[in-house]
PDB file of N, CA and C in Angstrom:
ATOM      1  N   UNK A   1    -121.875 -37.208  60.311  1.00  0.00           N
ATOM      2  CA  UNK A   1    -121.320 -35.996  59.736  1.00  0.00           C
ATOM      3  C   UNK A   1    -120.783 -36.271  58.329  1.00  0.00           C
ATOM      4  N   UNK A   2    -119.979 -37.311  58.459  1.00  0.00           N
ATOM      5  CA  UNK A   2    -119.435 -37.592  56.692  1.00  0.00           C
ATOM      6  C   UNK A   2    -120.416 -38.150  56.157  1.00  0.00           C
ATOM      7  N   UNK A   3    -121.500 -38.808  56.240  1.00  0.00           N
ATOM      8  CA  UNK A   3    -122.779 -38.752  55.445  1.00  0.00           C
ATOM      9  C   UNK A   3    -123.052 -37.893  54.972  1.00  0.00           C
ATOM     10  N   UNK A   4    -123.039 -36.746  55.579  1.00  0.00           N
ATOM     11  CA  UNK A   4    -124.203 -35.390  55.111  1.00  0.00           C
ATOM     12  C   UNK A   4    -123.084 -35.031  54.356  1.00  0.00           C
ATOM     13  N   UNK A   5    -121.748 -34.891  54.093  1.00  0.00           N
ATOM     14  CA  UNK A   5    -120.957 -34.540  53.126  1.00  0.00           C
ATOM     15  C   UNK A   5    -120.943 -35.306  52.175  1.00  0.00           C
ATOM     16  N   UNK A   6    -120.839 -36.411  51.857  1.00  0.00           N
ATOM     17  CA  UNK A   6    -120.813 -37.452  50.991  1.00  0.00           C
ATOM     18  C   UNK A   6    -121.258 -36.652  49.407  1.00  0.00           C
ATOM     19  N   UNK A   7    -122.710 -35.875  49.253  1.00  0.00           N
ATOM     20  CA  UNK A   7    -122.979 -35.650  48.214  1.00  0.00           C
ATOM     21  C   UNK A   7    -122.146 -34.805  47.626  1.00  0.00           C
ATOM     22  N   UNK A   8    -121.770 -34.213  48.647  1.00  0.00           N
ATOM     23  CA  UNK A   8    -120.791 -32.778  48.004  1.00  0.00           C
ATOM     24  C   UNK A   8    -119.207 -33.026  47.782  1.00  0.00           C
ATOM     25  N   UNK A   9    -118.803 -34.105  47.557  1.00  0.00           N
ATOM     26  CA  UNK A   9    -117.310 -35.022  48.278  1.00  0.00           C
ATOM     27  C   UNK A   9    -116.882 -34.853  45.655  1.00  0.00           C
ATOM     28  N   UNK A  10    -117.776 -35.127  45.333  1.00  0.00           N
ATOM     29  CA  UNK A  10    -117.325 -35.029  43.571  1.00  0.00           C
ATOM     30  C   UNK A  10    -117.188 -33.713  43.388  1.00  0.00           C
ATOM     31  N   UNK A  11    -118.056 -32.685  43.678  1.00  0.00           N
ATOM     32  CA  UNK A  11    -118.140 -31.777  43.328  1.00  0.00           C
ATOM     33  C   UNK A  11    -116.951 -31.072  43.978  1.00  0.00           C
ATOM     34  N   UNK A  12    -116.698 -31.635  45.090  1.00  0.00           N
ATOM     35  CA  UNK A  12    -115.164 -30.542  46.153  1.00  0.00           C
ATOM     36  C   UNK A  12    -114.028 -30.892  45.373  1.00  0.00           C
ATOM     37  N   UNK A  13    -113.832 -32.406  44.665  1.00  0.00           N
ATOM     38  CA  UNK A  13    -113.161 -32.709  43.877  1.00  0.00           C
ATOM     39  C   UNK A  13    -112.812 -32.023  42.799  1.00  0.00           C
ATOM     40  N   UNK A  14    -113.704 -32.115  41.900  1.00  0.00           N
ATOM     41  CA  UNK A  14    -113.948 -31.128  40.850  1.00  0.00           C
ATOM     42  C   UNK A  14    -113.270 -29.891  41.232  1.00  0.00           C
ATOM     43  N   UNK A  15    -113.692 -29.289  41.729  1.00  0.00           N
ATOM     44  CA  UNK A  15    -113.694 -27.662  42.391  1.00  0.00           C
ATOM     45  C   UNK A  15    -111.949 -27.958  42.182  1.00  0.00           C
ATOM     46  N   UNK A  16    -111.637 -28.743  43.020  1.00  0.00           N
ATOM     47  CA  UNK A  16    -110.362 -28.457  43.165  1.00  0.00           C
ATOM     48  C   UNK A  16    -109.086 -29.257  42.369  1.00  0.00           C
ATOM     49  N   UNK A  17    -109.992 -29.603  41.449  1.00  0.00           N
ATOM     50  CA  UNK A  17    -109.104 -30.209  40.480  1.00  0.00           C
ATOM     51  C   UNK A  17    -109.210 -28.711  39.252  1.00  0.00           C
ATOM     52  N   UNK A  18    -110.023 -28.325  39.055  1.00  0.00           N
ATOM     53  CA  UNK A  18    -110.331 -26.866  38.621  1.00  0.00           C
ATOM     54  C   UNK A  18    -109.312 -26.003  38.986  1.00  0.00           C
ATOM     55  N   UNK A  19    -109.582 -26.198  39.961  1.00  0.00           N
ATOM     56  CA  UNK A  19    -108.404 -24.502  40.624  1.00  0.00           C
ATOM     57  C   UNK A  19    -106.891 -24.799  40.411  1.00  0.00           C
ATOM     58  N   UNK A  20    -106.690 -26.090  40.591  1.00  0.00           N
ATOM     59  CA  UNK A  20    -105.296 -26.807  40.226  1.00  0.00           C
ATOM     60  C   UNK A  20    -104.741 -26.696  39.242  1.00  0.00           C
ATOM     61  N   UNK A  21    -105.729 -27.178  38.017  1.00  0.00           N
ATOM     62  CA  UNK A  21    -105.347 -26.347  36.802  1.00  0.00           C
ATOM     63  C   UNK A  21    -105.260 -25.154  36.284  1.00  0.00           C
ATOM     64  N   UNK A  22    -105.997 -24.748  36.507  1.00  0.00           N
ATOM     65  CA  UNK A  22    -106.101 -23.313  36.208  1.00  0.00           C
ATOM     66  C   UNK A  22    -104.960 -22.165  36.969  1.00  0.00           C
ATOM     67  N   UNK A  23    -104.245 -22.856  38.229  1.00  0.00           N
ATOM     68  CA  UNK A  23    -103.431 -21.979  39.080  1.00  0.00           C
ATOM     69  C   UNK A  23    -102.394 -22.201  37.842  1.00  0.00           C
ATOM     70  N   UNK A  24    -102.244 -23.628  37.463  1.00  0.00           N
ATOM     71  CA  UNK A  24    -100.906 -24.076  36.608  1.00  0.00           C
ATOM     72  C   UNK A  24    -100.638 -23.393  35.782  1.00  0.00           C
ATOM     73  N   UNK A  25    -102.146 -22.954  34.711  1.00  0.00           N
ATOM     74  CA  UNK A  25    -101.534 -22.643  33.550  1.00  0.00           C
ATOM     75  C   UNK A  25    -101.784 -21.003  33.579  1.00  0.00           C
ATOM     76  N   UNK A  26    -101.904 -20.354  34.471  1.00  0.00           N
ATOM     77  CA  UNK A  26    -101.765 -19.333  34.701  1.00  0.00           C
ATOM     78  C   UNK A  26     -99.907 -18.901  35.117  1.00  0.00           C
ATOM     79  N   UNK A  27     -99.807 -19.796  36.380  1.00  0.00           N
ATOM     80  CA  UNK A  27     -98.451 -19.304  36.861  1.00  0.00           C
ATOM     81  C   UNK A  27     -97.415 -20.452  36.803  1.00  0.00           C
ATOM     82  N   UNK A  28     -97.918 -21.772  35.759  1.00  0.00           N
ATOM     83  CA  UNK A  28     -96.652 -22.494  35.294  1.00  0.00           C
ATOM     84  C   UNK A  28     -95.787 -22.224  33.956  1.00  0.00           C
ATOM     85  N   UNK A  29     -95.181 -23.233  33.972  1.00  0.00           N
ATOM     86  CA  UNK A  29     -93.583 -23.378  33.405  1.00  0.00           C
ATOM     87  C   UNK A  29     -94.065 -22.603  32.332  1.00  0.00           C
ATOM     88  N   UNK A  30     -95.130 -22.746  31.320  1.00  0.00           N
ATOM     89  CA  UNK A  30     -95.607 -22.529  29.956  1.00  0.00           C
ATOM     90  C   UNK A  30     -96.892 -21.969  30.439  1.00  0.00           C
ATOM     91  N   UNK A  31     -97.239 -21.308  31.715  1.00  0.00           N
ATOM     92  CA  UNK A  31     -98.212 -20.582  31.867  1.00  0.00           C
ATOM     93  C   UNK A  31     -98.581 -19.175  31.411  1.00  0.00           C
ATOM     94  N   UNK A  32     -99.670 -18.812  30.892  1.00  0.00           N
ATOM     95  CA  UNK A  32    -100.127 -17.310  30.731  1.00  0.00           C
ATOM     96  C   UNK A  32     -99.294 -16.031  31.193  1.00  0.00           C
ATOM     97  N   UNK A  33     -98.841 -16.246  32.414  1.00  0.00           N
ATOM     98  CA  UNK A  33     -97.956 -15.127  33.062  1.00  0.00           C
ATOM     99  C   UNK A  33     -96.707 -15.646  32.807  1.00  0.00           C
ATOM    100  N   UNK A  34     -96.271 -16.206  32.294  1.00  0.00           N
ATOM    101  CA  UNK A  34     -94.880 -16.221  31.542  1.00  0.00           C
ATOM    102  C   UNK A  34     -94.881 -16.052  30.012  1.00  0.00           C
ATOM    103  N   UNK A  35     -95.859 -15.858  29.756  1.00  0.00           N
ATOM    104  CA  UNK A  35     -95.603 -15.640  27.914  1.00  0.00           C
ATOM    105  C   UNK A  35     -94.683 -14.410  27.483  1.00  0.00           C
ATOM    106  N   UNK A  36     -94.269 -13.368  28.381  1.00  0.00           N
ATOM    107  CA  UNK A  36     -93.567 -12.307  28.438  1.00  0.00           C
ATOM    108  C   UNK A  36     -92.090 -13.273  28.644  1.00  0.00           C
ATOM    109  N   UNK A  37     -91.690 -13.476  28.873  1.00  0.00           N
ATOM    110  CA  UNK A  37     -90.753 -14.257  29.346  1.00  0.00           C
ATOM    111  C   UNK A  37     -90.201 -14.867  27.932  1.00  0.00           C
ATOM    112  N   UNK A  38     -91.053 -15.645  27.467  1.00  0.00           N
ATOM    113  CA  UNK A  38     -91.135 -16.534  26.264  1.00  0.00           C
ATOM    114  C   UNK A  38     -90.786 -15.565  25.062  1.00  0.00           C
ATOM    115  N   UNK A  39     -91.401 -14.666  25.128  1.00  0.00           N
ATOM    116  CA  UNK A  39     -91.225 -13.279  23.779  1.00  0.00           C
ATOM    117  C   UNK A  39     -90.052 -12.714  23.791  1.00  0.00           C
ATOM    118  N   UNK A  40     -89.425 -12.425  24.903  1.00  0.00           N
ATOM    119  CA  UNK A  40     -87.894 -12.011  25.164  1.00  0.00           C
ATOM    120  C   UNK A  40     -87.305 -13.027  24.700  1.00  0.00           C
ATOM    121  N   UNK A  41     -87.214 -14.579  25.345  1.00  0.00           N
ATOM    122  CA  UNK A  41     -86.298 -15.319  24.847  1.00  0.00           C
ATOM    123  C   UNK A  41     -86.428 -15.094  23.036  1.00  0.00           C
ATOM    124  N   UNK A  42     -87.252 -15.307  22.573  1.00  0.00           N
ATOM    125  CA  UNK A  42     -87.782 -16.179  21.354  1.00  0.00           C
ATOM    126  C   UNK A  42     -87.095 -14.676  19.944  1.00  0.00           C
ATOM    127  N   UNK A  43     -87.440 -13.508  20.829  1.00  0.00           N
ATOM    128  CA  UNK A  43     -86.855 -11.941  20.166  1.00  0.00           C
ATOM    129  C   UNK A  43     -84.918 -12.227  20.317  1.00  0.00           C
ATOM    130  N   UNK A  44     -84.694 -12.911  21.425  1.00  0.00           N
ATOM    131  CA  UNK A  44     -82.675 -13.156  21.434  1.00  0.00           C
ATOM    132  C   UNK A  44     -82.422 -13.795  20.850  1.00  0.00           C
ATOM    133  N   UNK A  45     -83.311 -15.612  20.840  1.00  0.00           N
ATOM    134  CA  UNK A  45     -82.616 -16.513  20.011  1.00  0.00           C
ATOM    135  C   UNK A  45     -82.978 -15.983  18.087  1.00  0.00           C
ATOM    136  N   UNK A  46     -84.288 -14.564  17.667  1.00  0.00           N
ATOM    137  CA  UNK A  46     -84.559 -14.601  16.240  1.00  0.00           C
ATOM    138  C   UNK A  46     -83.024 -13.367  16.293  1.00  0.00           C
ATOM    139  N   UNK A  47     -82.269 -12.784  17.373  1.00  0.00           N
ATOM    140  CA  UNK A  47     -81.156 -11.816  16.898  1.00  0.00           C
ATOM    141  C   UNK A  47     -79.999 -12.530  16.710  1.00  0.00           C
ATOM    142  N   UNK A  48     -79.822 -13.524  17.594  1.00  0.00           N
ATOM    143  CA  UNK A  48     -78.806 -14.449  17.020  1.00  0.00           C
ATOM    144  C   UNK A  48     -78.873 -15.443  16.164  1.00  0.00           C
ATOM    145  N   UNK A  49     -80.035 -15.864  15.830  1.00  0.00           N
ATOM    146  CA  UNK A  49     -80.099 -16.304  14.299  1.00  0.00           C
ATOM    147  C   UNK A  49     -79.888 -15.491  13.069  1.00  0.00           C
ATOM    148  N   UNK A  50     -79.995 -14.272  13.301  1.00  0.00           N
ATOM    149  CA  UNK A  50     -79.923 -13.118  12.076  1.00  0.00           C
ATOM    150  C   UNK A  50     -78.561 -13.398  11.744  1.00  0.00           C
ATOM    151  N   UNK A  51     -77.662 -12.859  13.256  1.00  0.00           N
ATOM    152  CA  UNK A  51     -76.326 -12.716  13.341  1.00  0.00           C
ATOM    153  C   UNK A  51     -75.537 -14.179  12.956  1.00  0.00           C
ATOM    154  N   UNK A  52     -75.625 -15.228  13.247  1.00  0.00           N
ATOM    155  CA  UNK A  52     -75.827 -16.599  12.688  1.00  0.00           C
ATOM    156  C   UNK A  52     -75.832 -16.334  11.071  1.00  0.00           C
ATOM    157  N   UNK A  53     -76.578 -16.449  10.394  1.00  0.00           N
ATOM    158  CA  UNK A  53     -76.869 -15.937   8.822  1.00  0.00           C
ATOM    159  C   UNK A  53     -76.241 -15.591   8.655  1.00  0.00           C
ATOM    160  N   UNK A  54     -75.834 -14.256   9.228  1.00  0.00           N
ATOM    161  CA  UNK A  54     -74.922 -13.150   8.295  1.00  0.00           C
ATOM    162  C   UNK A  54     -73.483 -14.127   8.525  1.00  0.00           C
ATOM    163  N   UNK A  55     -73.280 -14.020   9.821  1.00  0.00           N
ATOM    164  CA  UNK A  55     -71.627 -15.124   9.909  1.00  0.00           C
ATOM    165  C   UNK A  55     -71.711 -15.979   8.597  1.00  0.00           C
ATOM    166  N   UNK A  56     -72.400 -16.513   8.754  1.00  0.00           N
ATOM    167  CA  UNK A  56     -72.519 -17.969   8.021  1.00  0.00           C
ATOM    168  C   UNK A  56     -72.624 -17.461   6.519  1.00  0.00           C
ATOM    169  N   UNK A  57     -73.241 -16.153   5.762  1.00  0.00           N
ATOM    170  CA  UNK A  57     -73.253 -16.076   4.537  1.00  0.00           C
ATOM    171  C   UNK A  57     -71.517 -15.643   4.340  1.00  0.00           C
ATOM    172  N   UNK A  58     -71.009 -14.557   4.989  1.00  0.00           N
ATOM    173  CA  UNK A  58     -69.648 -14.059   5.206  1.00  0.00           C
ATOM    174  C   UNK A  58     -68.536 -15.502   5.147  1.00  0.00           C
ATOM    175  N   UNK A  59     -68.619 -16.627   5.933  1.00  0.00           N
ATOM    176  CA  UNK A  59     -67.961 -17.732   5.617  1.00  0.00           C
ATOM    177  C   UNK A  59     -68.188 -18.363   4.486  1.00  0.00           C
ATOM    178  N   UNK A  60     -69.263 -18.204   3.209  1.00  0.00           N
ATOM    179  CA  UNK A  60     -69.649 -19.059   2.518  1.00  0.00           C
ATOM    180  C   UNK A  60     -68.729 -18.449   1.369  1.00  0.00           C
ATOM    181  N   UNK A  61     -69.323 -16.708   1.698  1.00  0.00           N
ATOM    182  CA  UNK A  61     -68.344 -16.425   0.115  1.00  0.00           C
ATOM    183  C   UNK A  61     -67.373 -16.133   0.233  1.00  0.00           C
ATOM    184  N   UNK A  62     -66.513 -16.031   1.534  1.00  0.00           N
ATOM    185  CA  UNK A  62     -64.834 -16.054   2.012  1.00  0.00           C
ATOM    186  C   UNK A  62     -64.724 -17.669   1.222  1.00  0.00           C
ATOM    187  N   UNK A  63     -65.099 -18.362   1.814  1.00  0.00           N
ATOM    188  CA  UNK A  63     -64.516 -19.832   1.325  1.00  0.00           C
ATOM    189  C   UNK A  63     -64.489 -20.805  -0.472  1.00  0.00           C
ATOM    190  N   UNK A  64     -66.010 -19.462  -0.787  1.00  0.00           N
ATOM    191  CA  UNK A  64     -66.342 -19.366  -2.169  1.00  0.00           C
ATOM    192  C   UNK A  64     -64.763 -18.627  -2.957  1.00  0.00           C
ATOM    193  N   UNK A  65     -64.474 -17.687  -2.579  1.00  0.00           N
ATOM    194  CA  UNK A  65     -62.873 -17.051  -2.997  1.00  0.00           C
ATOM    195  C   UNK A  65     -62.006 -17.795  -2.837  1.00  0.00           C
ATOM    196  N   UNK A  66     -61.666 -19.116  -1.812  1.00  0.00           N
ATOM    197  CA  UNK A  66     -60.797 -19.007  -1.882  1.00  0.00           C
ATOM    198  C   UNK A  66     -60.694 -20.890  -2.508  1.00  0.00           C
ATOM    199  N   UNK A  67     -61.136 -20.591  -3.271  1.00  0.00           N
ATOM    200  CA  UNK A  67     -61.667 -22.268  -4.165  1.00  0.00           C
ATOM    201  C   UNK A  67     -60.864 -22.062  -5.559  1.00  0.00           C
ATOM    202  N   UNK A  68     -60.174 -22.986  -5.713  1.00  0.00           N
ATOM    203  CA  UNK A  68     -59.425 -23.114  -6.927  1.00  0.00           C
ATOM    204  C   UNK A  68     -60.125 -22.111  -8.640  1.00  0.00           C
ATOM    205  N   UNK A  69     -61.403 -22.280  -8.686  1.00  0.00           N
ATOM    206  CA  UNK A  69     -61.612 -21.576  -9.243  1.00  0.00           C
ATOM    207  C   UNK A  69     -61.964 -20.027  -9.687  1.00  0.00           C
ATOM    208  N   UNK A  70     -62.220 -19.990  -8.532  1.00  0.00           N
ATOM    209  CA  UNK A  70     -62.385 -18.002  -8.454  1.00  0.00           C
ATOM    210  C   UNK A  70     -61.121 -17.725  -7.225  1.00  0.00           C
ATOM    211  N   UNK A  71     -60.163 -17.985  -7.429  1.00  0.00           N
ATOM    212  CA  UNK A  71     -59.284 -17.490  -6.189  1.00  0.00           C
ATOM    213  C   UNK A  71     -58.946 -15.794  -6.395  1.00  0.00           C
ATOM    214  N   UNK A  72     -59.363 -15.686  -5.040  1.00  0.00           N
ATOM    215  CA  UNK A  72     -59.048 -14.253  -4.955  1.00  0.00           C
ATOM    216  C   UNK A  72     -57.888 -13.977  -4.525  1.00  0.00           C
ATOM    217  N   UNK A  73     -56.468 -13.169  -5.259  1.00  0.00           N
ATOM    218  CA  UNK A  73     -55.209 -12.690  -4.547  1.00  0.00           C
ATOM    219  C   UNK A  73     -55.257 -11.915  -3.520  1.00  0.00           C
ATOM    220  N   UNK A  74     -56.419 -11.071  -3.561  1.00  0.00           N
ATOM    221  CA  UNK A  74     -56.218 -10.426  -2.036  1.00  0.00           C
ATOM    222  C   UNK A  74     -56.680 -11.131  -0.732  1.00  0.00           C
ATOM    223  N   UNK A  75     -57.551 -12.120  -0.976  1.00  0.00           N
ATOM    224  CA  UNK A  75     -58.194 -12.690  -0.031  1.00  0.00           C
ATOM    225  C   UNK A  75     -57.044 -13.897   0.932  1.00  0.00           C
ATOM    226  N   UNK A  76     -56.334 -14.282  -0.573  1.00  0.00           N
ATOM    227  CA  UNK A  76     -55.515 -15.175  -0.065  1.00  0.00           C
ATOM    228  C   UNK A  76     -53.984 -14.490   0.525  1.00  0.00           C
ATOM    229  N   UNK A  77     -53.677 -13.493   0.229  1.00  0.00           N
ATOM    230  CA  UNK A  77     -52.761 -12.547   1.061  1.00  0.00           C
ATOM    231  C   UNK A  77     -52.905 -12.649   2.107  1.00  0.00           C
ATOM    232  N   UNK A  78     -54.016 -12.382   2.291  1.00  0.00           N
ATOM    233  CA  UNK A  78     -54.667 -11.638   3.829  1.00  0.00           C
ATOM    234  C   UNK A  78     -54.582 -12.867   4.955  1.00  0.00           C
ATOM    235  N   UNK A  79     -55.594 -14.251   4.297  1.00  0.00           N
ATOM    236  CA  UNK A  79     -55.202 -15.298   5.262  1.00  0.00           C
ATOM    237  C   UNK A  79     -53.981 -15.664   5.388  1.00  0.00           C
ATOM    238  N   UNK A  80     -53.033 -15.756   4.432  1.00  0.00           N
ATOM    239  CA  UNK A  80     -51.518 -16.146   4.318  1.00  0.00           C
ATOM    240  C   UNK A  80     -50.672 -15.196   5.464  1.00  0.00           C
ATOM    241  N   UNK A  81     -51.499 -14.155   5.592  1.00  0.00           N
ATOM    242  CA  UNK A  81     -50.298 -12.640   6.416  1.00  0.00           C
ATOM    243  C   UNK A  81     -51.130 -13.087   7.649  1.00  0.00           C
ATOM    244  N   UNK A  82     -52.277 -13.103   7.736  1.00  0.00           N
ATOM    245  CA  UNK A  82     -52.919 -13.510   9.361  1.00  0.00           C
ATOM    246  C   UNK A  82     -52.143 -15.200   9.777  1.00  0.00           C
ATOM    247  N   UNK A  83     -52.694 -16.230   8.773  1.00  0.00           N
ATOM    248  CA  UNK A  83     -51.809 -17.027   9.371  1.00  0.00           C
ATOM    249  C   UNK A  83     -50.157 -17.075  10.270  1.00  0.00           C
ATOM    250  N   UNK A  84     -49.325 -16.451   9.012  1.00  0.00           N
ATOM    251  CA  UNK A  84     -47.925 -16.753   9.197  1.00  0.00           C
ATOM    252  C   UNK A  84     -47.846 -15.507   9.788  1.00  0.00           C
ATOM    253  N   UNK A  85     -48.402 -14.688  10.907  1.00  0.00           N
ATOM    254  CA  UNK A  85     -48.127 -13.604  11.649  1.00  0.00           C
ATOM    255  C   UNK A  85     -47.048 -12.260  10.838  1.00  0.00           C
ATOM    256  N   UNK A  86     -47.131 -12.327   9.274  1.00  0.00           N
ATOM    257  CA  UNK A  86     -46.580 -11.224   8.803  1.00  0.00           C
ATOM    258  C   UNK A  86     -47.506 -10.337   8.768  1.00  0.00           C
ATOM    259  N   UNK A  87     -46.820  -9.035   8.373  1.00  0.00           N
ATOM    260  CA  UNK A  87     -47.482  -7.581   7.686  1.00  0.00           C
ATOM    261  C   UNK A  87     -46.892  -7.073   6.732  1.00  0.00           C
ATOM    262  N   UNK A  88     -47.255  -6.153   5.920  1.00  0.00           N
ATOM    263  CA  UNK A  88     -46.458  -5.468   4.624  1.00  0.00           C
ATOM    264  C   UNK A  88     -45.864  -4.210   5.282  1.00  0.00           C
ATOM    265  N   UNK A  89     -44.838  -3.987   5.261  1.00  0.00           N
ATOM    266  CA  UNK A  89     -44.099  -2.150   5.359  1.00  0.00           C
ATOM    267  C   UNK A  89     -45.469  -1.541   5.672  1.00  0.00           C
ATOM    268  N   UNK A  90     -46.359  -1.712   4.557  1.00  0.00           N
ATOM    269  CA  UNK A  90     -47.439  -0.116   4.242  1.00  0.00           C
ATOM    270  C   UNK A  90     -48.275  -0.524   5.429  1.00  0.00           C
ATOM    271  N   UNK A  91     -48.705  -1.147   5.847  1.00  0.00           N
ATOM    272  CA  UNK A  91     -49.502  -1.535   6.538  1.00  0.00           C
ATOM    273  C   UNK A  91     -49.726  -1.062   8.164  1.00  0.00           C
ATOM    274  N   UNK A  92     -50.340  -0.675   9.001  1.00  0.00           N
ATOM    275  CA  UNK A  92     -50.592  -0.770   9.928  1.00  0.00           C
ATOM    276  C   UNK A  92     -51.126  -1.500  10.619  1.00  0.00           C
ATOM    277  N   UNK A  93     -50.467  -2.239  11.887  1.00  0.00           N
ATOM    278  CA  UNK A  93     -50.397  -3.176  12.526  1.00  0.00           C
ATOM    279  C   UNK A  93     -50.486  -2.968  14.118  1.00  0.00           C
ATOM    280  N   UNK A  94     -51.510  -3.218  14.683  1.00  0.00           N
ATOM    281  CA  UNK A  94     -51.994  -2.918  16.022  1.00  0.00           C
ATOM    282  C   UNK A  94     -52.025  -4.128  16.895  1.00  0.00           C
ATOM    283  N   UNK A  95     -51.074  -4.126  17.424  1.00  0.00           N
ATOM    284  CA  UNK A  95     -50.796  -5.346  18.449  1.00  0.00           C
ATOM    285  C   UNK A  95     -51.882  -5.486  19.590  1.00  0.00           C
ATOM    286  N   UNK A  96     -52.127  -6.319  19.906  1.00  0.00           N
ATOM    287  CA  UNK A  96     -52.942  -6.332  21.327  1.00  0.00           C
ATOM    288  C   UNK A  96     -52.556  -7.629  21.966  1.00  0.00           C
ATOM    289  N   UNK A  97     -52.609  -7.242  23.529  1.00  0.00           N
ATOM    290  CA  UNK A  97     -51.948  -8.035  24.432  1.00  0.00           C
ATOM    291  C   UNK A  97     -53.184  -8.905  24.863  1.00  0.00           C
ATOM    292  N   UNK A  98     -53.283 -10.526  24.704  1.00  0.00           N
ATOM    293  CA  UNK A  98     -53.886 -11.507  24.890  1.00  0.00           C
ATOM    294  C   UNK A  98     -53.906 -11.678  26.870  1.00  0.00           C
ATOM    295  N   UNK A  99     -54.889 -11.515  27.097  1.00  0.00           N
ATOM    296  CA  UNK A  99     -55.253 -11.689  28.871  1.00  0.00           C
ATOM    297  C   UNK A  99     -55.356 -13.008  28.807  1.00  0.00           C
ATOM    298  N   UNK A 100     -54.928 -14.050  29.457  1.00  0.00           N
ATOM    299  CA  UNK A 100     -55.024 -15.105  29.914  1.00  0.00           C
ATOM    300  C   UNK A 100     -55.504 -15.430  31.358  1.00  0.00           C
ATOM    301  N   UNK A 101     -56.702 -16.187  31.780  1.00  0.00           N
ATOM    302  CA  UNK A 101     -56.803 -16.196  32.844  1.00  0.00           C
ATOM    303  C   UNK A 101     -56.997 -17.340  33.609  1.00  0.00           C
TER     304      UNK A 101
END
């Protein structure tokens, strides 16, 4: 009986070294049916890189002001009154209660 199979024993191989792959890259990690998957991530991490940028340009020219040579008086008010927890009279000041958990 395993004689008469013998010829067909590469080819069953084959066959199923075929289907093995092909199941993989259909329904693995980096398979075809996950490329949807991949486009979502890849669309969150290009919105938080935007948002990234913008932070990051906003810190450059906050820190650009507040450099011995272009110092800005209002800029440096503002961190001076956020630091040392003051406010001015004119000002409105909205407390909020810190949740700790």
């Amino acid at each position: 009986m395993l004689a008469r199979l013998r010829p067909y024993l590469p080819t069953a191989a084959l066959a199923f070294l075929i289907f093995y792959f092909g199941f993989h890259a259909f329904t693995g990690e980096r398979g075809l049916l996950s490329s949807n998957q991949r486009d979502e991530t890849l669309a969150a991490k290009t919105r938080e890189l935007a948002q990234m940028r913008a932070q990051r340009q906003d810190l450059e020219v906050r820190a650009r002001l507040l450099r011995d040579t272009s110092l800005s008086a209002d800029l440096l008010e503002e961190r001076a009154r956020s630091l040392l927890g003051f406010a001015d009279p004119r000002d409105y000041v909205i407390r909020m209660s810190q949740q700790g958990g």
